[in-house]
PDB file of N, CA and C in Angstrom:
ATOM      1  N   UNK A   1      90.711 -31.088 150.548  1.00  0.00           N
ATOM      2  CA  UNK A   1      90.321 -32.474 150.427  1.00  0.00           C
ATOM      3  C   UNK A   1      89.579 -32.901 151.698  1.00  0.00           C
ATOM      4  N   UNK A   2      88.436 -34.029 151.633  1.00  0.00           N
ATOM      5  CA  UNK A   2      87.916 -33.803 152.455  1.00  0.00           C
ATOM      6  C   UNK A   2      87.893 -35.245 152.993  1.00  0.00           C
ATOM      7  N   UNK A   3      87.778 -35.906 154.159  1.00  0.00           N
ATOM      8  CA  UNK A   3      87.507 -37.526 154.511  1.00  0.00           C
ATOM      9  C   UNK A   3      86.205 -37.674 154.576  1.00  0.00           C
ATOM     10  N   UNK A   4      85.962 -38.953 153.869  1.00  0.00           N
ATOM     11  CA  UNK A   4      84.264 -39.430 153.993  1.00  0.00           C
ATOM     12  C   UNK A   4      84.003 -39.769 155.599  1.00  0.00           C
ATOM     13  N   UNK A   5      82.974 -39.785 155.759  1.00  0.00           N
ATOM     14  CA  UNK A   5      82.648 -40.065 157.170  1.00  0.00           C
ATOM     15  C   UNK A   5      82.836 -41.420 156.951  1.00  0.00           C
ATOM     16  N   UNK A   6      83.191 -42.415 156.110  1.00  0.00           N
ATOM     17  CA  UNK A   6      83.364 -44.006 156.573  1.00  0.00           C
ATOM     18  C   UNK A   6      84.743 -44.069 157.350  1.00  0.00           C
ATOM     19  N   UNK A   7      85.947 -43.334 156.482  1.00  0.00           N
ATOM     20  CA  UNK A   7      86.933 -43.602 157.554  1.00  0.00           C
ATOM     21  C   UNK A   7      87.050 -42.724 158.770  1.00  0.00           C
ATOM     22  N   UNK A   8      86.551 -41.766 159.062  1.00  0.00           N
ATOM     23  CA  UNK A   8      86.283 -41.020 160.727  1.00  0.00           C
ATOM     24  C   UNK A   8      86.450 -42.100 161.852  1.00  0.00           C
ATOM     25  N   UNK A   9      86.836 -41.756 162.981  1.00  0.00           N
ATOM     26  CA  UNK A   9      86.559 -41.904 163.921  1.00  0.00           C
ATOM     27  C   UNK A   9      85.615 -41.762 164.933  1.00  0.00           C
ATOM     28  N   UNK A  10      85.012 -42.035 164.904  1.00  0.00           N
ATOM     29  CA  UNK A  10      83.973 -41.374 166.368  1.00  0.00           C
ATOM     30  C   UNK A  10      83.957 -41.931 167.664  1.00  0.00           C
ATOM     31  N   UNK A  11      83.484 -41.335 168.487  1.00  0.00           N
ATOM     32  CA  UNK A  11      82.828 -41.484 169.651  1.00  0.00           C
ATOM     33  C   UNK A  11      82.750 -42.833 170.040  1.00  0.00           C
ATOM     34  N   UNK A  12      81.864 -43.891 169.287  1.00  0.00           N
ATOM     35  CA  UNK A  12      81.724 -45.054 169.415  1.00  0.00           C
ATOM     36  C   UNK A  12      82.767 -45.753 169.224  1.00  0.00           C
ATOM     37  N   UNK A  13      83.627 -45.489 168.265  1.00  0.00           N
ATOM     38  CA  UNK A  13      84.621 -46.130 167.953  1.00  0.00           C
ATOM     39  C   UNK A  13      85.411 -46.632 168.699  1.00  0.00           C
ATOM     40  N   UNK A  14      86.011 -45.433 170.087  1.00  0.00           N
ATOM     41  CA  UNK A  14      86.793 -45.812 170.577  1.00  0.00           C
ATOM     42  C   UNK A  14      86.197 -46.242 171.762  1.00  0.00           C
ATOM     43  N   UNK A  15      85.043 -46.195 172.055  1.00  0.00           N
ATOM     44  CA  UNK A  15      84.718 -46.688 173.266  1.00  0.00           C
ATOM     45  C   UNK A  15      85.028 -48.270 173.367  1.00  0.00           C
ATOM     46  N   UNK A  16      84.712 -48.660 172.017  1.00  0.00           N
ATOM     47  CA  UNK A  16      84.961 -50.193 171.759  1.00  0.00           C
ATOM     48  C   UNK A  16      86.427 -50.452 171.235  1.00  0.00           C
ATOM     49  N   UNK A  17      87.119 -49.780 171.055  1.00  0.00           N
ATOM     50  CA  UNK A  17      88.220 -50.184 170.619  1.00  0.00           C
ATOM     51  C   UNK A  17      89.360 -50.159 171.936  1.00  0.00           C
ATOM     52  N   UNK A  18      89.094 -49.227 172.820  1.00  0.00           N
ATOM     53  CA  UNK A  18      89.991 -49.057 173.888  1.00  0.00           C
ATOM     54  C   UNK A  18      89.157 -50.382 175.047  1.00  0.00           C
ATOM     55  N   UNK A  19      88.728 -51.029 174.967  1.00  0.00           N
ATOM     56  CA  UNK A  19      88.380 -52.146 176.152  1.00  0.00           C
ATOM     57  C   UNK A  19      88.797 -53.310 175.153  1.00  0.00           C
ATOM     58  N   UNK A  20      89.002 -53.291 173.784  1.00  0.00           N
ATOM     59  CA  UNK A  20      88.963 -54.407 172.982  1.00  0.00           C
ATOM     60  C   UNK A  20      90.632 -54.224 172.913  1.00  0.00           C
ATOM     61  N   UNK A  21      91.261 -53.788 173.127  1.00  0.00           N
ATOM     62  CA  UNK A  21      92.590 -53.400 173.142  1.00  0.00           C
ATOM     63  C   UNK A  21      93.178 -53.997 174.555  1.00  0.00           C
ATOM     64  N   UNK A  22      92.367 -53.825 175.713  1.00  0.00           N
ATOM     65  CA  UNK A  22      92.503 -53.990 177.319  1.00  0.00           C
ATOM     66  C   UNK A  22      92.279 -55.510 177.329  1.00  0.00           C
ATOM     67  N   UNK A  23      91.361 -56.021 176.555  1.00  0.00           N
ATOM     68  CA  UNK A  23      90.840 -57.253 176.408  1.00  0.00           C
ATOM     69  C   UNK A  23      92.278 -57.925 175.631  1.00  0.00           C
ATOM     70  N   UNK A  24      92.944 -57.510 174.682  1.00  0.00           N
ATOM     71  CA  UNK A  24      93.573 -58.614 174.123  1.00  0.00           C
ATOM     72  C   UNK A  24      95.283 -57.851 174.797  1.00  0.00           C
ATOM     73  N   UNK A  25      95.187 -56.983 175.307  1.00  0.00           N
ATOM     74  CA  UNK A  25      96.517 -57.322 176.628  1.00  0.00           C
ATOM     75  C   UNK A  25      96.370 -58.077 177.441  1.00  0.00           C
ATOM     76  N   UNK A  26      95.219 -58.116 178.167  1.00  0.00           N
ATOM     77  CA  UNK A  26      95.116 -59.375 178.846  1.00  0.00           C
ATOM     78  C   UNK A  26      95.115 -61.216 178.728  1.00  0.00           C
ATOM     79  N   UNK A  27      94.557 -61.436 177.459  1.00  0.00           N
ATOM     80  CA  UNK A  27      94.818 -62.134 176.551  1.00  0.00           C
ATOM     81  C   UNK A  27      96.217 -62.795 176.352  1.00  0.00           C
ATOM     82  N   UNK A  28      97.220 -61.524 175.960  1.00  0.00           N
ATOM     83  CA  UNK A  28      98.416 -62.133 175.851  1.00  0.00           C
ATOM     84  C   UNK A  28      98.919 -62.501 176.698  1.00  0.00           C
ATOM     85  N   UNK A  29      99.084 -61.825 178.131  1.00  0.00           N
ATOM     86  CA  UNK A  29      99.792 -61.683 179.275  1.00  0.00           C
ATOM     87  C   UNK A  29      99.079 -63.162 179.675  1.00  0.00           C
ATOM     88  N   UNK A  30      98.167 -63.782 179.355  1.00  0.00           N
ATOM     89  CA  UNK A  30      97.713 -64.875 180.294  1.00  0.00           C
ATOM     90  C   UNK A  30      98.077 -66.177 179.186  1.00  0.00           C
ATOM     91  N   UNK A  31      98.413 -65.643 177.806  1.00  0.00           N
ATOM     92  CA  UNK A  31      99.338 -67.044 177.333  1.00  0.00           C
ATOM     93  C   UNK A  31     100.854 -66.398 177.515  1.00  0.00           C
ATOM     94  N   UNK A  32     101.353 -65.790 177.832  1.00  0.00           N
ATOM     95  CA  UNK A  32     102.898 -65.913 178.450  1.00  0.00           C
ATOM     96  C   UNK A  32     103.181 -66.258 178.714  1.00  0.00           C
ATOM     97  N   UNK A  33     102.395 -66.377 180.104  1.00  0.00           N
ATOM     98  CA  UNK A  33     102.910 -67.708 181.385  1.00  0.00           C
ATOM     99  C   UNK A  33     102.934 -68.884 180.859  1.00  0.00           C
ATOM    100  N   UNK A  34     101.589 -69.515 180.281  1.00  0.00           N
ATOM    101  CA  UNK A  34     101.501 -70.759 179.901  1.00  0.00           C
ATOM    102  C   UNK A  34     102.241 -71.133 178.613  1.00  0.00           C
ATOM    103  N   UNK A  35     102.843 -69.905 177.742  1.00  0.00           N
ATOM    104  CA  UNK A  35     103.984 -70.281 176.953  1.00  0.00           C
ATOM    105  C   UNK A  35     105.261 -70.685 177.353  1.00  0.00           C
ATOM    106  N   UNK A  36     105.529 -69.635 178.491  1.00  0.00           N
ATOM    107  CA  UNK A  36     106.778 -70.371 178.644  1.00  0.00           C
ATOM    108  C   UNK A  36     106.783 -71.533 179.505  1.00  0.00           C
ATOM    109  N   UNK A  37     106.053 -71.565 180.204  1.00  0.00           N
ATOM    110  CA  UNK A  37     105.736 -73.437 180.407  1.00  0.00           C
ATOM    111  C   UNK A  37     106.082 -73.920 179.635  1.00  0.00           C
ATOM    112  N   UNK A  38     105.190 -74.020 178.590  1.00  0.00           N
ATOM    113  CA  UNK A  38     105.484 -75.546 177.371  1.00  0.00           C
ATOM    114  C   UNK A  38     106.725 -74.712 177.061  1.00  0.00           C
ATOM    115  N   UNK A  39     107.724 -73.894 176.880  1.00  0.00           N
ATOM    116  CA  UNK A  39     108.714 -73.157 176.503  1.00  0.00           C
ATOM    117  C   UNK A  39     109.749 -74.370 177.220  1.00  0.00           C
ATOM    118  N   UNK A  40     109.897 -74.210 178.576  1.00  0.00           N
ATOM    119  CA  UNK A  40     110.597 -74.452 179.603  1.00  0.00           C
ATOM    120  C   UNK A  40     110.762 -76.393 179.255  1.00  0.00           C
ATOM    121  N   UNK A  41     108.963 -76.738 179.235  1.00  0.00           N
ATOM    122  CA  UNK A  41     109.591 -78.585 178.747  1.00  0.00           C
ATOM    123  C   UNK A  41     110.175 -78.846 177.183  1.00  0.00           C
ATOM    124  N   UNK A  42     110.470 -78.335 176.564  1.00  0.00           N
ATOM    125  CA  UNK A  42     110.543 -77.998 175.543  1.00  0.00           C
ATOM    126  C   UNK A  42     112.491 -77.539 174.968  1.00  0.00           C
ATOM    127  N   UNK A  43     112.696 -77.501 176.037  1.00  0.00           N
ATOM    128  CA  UNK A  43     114.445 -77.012 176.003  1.00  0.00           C
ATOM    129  C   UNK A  43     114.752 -77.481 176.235  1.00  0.00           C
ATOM    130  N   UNK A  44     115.979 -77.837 175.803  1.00  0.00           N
ATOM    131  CA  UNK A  44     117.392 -79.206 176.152  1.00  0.00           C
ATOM    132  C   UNK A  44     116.958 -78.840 177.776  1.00  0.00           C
ATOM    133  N   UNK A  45     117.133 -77.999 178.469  1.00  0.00           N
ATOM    134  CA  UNK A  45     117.389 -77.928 180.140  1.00  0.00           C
ATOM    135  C   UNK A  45     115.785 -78.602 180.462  1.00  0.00           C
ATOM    136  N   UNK A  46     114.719 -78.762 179.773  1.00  0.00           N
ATOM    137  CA  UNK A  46     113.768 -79.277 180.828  1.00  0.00           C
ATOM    138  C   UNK A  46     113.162 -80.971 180.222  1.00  0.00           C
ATOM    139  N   UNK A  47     114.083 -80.977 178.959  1.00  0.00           N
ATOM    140  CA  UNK A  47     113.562 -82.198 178.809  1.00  0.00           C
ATOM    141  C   UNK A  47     114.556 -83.058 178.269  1.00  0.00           C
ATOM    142  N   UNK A  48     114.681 -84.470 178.944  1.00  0.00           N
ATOM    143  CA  UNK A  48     115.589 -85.098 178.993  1.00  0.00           C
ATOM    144  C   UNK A  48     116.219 -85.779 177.876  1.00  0.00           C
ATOM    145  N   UNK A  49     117.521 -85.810 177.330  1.00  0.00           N
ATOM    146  CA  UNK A  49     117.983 -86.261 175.997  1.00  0.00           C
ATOM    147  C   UNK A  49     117.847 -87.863 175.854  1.00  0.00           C
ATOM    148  N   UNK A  50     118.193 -88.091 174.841  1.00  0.00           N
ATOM    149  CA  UNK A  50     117.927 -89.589 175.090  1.00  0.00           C
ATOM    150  C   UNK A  50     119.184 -90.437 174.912  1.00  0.00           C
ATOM    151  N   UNK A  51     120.473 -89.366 174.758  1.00  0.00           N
ATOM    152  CA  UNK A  51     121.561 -90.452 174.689  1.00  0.00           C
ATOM    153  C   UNK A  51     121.957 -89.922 176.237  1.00  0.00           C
ATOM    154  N   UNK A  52     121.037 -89.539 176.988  1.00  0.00           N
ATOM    155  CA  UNK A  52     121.584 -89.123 178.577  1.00  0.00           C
ATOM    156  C   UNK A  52     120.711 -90.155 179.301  1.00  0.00           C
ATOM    157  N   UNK A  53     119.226 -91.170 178.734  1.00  0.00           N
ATOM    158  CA  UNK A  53     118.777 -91.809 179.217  1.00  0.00           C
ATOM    159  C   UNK A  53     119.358 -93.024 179.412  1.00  0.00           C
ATOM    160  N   UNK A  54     119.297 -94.061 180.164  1.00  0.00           N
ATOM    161  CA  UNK A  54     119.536 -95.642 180.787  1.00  0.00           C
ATOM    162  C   UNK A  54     118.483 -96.294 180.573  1.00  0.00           C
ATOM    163  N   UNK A  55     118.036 -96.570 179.291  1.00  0.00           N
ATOM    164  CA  UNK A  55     117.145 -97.374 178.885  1.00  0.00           C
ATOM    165  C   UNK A  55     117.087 -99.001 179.373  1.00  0.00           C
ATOM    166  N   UNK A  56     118.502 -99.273 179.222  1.00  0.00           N
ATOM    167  CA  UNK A  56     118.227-100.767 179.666  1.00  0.00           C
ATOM    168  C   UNK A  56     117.753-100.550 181.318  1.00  0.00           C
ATOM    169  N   UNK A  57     118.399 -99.823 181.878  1.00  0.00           N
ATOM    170  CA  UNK A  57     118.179 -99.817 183.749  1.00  0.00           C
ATOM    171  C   UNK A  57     116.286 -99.818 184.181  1.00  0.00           C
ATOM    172  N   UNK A  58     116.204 -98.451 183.125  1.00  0.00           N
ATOM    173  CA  UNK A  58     114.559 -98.195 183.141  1.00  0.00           C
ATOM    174  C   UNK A  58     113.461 -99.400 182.614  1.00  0.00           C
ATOM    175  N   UNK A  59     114.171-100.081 181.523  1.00  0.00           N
ATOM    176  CA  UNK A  59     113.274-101.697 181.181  1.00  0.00           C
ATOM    177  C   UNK A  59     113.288-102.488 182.390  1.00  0.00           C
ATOM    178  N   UNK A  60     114.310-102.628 182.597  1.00  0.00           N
ATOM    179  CA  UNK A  60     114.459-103.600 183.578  1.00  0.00           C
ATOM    180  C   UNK A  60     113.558-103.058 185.357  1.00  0.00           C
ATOM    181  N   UNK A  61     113.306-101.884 185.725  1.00  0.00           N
ATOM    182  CA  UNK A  61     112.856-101.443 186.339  1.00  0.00           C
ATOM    183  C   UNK A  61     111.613-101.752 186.306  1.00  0.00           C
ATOM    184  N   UNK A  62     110.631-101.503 185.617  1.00  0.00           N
ATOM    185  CA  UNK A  62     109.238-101.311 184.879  1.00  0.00           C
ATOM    186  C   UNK A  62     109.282-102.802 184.286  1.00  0.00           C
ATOM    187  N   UNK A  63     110.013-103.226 183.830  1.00  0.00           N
ATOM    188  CA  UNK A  63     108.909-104.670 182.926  1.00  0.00           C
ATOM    189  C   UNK A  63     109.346-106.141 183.344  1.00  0.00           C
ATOM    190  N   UNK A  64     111.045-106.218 184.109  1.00  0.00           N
ATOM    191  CA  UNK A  64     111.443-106.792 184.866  1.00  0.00           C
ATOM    192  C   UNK A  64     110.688-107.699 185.984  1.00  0.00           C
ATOM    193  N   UNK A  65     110.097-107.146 186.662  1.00  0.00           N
ATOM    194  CA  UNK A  65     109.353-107.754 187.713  1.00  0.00           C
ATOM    195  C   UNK A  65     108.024-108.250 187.100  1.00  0.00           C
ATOM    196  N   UNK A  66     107.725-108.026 185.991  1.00  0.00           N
ATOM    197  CA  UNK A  66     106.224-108.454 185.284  1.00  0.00           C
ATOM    198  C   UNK A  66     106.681-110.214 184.771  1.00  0.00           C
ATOM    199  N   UNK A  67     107.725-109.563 184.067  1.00  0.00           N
ATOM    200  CA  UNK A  67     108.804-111.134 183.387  1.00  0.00           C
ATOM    201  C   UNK A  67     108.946-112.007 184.055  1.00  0.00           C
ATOM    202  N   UNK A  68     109.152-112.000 185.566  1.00  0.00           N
ATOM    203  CA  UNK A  68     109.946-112.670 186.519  1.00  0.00           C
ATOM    204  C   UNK A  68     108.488-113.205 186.877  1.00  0.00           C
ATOM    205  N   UNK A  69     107.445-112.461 186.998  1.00  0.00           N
ATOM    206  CA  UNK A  69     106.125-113.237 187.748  1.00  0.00           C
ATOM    207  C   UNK A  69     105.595-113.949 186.902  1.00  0.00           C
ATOM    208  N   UNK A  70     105.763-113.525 185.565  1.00  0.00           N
ATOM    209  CA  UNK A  70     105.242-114.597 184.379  1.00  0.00           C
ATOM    210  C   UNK A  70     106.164-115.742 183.908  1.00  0.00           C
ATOM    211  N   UNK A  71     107.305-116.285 184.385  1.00  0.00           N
ATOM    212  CA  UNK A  71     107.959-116.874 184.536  1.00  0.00           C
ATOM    213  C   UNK A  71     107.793-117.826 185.517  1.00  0.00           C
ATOM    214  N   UNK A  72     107.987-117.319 186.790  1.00  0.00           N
ATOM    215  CA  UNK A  72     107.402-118.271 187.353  1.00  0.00           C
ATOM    216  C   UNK A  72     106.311-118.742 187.863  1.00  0.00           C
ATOM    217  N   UNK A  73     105.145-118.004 186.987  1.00  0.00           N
ATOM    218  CA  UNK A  73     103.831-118.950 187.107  1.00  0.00           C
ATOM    219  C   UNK A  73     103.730-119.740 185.858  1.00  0.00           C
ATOM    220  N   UNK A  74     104.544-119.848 184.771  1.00  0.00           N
ATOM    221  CA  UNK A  74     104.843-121.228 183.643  1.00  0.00           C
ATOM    222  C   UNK A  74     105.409-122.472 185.085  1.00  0.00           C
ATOM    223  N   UNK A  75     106.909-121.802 185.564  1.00  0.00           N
ATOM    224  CA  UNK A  75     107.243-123.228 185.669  1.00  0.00           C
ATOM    225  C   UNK A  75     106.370-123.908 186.927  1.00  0.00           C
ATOM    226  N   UNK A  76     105.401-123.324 187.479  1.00  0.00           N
ATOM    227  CA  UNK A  76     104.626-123.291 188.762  1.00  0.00           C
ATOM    228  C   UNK A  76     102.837-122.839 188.727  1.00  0.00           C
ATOM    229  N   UNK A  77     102.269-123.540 187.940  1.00  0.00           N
ATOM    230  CA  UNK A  77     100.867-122.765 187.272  1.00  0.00           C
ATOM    231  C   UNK A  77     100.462-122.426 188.828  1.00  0.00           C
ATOM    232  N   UNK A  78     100.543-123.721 189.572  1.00  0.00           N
ATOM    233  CA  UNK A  78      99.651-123.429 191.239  1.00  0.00           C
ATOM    234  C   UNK A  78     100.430-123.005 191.828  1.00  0.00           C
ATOM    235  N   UNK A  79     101.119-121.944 192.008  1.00  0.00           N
ATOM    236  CA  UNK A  79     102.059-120.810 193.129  1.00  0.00           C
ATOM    237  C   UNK A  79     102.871-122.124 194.143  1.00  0.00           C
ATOM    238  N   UNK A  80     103.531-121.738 194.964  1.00  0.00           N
ATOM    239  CA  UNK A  80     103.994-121.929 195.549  1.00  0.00           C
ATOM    240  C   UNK A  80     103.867-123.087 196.853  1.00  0.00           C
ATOM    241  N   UNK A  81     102.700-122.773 196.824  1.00  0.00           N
ATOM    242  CA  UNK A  81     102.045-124.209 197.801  1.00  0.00           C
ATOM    243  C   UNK A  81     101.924-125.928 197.072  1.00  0.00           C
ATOM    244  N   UNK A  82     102.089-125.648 196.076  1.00  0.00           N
ATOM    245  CA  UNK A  82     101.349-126.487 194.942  1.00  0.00           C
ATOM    246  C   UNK A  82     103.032-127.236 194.999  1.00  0.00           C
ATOM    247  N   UNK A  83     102.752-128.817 194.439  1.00  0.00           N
ATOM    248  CA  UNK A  83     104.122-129.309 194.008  1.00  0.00           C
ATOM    249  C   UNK A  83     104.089-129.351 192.675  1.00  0.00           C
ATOM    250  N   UNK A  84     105.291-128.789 191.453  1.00  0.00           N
ATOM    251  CA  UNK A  84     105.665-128.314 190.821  1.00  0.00           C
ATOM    252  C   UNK A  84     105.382-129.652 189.304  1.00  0.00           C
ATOM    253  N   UNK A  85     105.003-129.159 188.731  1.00  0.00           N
ATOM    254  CA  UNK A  85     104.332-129.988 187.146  1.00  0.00           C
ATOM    255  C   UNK A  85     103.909-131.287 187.256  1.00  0.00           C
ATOM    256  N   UNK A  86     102.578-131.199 188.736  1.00  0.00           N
ATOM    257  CA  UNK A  86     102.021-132.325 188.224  1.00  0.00           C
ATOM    258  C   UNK A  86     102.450-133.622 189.300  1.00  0.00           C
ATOM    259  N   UNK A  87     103.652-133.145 189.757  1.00  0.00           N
ATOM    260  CA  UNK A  87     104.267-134.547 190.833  1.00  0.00           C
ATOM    261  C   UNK A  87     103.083-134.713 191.951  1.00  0.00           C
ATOM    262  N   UNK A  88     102.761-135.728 192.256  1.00  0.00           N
ATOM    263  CA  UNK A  88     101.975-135.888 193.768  1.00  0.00           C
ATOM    264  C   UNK A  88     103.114-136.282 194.894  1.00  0.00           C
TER     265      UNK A  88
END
């Protein structure tokens, strides 16, 4: 029995197949790293639960001081120098 020359191997074949082989080891090895990155934020250990978060502490941190300045420029439109709704 004999093989057609379509499935043979040759010469050419592997010249391109052995750098195209070198090419996609390298390939993988350079999403590894960057897999297990997103791997690493991605696990209970790198990313934070949310019944372990302090949501009220963190509002109040962040939007707290926005509230408080918009507050008191209602009861005080002209800051602090100014006498307060209008009195002369």
């Amino acid at each position: 029995m004999q093989v057609s020359t379509t499935y043979k191997l040759n010469w050419s074949a592997w010249t391109t197949a052995v750098p195209f082989g070198v090419m996609l080891l390298t390939y993988f090895m350079a999403w590894r790293k960057l897999l297990h990155g997103f791997w690493e934020e991605i696990t209970p250990q790198g990313w934070p639960t949310f019944h372990a978060m302090d949501f009220k502490e963190a509002i109040e941190k962040n939007i707290g001081p926005i509230v408080r300045e918009v507050v008191d420029k209602r009861r005080n439109p002209y800051g602090a120098a100014a006498p307060p709704g209008g009195s002369s």
